[in-house]
Protein backbone atom coordinates (compact mmCIF):
# COMPACT_ATOMS: atom_id res chain seq x y z
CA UNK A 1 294.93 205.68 -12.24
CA UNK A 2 295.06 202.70 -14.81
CA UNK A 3 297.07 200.98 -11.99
CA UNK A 4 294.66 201.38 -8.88
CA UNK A 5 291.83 199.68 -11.61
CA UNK A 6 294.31 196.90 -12.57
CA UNK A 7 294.75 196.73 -8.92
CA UNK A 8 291.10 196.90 -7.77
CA UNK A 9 289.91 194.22 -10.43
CA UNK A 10 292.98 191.24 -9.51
CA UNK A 11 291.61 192.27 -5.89
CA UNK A 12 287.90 191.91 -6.59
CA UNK A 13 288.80 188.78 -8.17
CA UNK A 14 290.96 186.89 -5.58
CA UNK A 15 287.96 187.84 -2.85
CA UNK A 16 285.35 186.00 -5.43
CA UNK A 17 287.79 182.98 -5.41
CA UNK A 18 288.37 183.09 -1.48
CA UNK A 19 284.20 182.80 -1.11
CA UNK A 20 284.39 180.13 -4.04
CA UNK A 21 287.09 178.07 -2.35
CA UNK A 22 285.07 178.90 1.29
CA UNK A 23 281.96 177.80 -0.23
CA UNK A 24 282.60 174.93 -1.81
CA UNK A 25 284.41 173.27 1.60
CA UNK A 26 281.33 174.42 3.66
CA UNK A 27 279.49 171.99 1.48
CA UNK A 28 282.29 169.22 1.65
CA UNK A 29 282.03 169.63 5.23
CA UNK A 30 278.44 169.03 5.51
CA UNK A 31 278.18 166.30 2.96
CA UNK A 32 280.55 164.62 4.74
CA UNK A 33 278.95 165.50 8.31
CA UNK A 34 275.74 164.29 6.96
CA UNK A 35 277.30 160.71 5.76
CA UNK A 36 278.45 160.07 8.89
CA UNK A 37 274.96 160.90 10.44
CA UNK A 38 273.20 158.84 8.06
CA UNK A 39 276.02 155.97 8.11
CA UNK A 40 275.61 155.47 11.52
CA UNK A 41 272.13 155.19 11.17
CA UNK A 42 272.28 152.90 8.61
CA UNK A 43 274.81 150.38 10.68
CA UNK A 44 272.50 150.69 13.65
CA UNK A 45 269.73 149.98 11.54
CA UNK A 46 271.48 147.29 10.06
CA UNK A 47 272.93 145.59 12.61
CA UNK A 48 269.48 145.86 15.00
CA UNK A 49 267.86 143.96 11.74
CA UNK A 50 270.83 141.07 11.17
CA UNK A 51 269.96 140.56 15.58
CA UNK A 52 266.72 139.98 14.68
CA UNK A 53 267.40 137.45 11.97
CA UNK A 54 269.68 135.46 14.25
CA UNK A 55 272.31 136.46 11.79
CA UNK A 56 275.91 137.01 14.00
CA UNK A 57 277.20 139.67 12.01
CA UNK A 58 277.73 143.09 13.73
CA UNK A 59 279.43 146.14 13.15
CA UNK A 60 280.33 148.32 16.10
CA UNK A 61 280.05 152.47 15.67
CA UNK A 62 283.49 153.83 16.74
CA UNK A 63 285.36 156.34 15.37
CA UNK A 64 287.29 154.49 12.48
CA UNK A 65 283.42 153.15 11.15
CA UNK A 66 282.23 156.22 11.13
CA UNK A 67 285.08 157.92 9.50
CA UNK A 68 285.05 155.55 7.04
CA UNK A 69 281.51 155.72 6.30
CA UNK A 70 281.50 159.51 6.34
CA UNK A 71 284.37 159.69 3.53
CA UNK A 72 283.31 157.09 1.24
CA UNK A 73 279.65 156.62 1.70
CA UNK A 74 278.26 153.69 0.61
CA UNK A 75 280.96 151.78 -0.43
CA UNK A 76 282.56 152.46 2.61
CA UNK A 77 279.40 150.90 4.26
CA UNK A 78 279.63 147.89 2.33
CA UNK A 79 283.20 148.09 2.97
CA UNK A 80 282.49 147.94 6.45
CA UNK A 81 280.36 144.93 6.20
CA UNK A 82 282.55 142.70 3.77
CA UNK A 83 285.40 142.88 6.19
CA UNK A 84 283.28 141.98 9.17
CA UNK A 85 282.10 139.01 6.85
CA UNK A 86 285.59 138.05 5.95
CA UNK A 87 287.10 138.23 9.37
CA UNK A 88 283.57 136.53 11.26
CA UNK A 89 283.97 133.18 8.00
CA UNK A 90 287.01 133.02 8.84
CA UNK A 91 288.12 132.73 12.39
């Protein structure tokens, strides 16, 4: 008897660590989905208002940008934009 309770409660507790472990990648997974969504937002945004300066600095959404943008956020934005500045100076 004292076994089948041992066995019940190191059961009861793995399941609340599977939903733990499952819940707390859900929201990795849509933090990162929603970085990307906002990141590419933000470069379109960005690069539509740097066109309308006359400024010739453009990033392009592909798949690397966006990846990029989606891990690291905003420093991966500004990432993004220092190396375009870099390579565009000095060409």
């Amino acid at each position: 008897m004292e076994n089948r309770i041992l066995i019940g409660i190191i059961a009861a507790c793995c399941l609340l660590l599977v939903i733990g472990i499952l819940r707390h990648r859900l929201e990795v997974l849509v933090n990162i989905v929603l970085r990307m969504v906002m990141g590419i937002l933000g470069i379109y945004l960005l690069n539509t208002f740097l066109k309308s300066q006359d400024i010739v600095l453009s990033v392009g959404i592909n798949e690397m940008t966006v990846l990029t943008v989606g891990l690291l956020g905003l420093p991966g934005f500004m990432l993004i934009y220092g190396l375009e500045l870099y390579y565009t100076s000095f060409r």
